[in-house]
N, C-alpha and C. Protein backbone atom coordinates (compact mmCIF):
# COMPACT_ATOMS: atom_id res chain seq x y z
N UNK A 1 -45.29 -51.73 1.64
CA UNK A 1 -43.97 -51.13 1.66
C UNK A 1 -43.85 -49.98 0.65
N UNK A 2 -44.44 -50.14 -0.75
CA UNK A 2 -44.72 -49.06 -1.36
C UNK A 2 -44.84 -47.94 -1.46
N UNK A 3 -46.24 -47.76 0.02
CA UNK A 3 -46.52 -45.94 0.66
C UNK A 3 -45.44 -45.99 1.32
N UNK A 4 -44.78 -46.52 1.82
CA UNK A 4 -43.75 -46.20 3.13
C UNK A 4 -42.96 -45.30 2.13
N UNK A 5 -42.11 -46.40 1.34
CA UNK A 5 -40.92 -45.34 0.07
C UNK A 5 -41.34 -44.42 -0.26
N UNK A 6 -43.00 -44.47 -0.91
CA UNK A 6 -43.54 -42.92 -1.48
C UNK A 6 -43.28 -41.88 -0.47
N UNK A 7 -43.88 -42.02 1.09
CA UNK A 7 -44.10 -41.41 1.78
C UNK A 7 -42.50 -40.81 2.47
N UNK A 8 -41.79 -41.71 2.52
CA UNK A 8 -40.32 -41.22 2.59
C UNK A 8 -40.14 -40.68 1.46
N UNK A 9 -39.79 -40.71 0.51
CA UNK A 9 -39.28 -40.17 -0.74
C UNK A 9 -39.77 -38.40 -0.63
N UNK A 10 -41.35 -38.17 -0.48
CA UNK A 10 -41.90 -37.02 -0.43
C UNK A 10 -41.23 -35.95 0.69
N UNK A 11 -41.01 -36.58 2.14
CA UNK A 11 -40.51 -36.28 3.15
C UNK A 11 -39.07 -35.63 2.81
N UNK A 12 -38.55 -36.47 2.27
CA UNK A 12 -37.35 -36.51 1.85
C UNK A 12 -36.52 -34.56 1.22
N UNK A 13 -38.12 -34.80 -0.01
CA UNK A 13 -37.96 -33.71 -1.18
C UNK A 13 -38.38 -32.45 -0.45
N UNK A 14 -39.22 -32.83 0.76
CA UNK A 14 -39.96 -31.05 0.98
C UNK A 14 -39.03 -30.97 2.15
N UNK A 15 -37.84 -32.00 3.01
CA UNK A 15 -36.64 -31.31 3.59
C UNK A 15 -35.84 -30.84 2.55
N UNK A 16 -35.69 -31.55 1.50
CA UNK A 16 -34.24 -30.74 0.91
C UNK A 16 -34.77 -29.25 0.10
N UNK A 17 -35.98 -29.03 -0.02
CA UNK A 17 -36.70 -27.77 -0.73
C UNK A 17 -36.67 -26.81 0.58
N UNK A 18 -36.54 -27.38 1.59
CA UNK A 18 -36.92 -26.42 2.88
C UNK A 18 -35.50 -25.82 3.06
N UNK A 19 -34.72 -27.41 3.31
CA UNK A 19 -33.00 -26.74 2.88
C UNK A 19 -32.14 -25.91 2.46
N UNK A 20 -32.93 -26.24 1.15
CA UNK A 20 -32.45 -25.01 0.01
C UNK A 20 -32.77 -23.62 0.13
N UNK A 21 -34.05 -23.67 0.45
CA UNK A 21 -34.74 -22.32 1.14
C UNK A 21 -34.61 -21.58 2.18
N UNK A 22 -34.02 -22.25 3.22
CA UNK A 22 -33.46 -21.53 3.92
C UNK A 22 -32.03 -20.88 3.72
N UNK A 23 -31.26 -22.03 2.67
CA UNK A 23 -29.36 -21.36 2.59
C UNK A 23 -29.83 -20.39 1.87
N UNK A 24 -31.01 -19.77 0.81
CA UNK A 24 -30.84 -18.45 -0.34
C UNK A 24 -31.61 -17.93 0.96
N UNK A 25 -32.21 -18.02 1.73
CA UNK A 25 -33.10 -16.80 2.10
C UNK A 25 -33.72 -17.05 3.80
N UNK A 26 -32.83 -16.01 4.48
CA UNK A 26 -33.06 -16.00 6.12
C UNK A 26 -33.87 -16.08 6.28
N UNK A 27 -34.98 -16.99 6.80
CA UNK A 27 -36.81 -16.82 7.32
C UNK A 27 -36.73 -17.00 8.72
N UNK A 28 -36.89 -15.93 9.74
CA UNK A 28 -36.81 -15.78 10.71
C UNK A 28 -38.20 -16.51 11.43
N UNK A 29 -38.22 -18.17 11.60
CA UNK A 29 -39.16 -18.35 12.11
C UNK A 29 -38.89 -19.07 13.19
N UNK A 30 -39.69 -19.04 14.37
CA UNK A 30 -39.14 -19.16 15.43
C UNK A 30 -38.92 -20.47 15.77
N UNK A 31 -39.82 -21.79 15.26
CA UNK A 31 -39.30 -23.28 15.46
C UNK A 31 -39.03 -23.69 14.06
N UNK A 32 -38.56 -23.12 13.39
CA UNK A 32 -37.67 -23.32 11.76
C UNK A 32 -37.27 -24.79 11.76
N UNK A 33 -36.03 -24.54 12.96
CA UNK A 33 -34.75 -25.51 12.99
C UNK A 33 -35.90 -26.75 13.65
N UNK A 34 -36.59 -26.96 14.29
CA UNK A 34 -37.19 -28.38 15.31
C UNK A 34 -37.94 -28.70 13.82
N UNK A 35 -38.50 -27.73 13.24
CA UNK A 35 -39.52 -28.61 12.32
C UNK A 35 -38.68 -29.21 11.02
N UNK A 36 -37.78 -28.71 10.95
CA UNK A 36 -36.56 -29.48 9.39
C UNK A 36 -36.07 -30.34 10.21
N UNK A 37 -35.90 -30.47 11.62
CA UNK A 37 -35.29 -31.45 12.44
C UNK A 37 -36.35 -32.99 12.29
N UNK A 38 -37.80 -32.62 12.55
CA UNK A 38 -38.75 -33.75 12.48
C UNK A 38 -38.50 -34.43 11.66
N UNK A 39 -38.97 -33.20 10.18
CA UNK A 39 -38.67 -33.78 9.08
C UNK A 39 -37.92 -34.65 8.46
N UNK A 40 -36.54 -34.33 8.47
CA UNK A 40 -35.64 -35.31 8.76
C UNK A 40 -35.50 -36.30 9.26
N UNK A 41 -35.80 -36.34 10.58
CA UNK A 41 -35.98 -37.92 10.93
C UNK A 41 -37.10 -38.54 10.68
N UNK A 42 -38.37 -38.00 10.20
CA UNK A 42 -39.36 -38.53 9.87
C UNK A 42 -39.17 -39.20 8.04
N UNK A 43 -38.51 -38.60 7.61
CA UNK A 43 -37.93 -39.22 6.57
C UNK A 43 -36.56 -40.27 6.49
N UNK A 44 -36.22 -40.21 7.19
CA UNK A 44 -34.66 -41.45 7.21
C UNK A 44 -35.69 -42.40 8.20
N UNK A 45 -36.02 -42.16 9.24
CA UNK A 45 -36.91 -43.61 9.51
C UNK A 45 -37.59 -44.17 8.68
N UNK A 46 -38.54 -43.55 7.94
CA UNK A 46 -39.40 -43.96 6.77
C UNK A 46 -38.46 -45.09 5.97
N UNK A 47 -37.43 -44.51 5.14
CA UNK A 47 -36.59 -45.02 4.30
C UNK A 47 -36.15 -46.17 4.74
N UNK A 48 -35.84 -46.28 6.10
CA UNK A 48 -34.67 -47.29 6.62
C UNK A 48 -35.83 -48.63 7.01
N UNK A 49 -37.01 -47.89 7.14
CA UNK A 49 -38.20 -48.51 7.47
C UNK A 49 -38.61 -49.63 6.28
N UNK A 50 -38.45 -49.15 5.24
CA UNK A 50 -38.51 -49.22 3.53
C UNK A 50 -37.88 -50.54 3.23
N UNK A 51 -36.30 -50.52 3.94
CA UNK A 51 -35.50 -51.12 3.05
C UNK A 51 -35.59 -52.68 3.78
């Protein structure tokens, strides 16, 4: 259960860094939004997975 939390937790930090990065600065990339979308749920499953 350990890697799971680590592995959520990490998930977690490089959506909200991606987050952040996109509100200071437009990056016009073309599947932007699907891949912070994965991310996201690849991290709240993890977590919920966790608990």
């Amino acid at each position: 259960m350990k890697s799971t939390r680590t592995l959520s937790m990490i998930l977690l930090g490089i959506w909200l860094i991606v987050i952040g990065i996109i509100a200071v600065i437009s990056i016009p990339l073309p599947f932007l939004n699907i891949i912070v979308a994965l991310l996201a749920i690849a991290a709240g499953a993890l977590i919920l997975l966790g608990r």
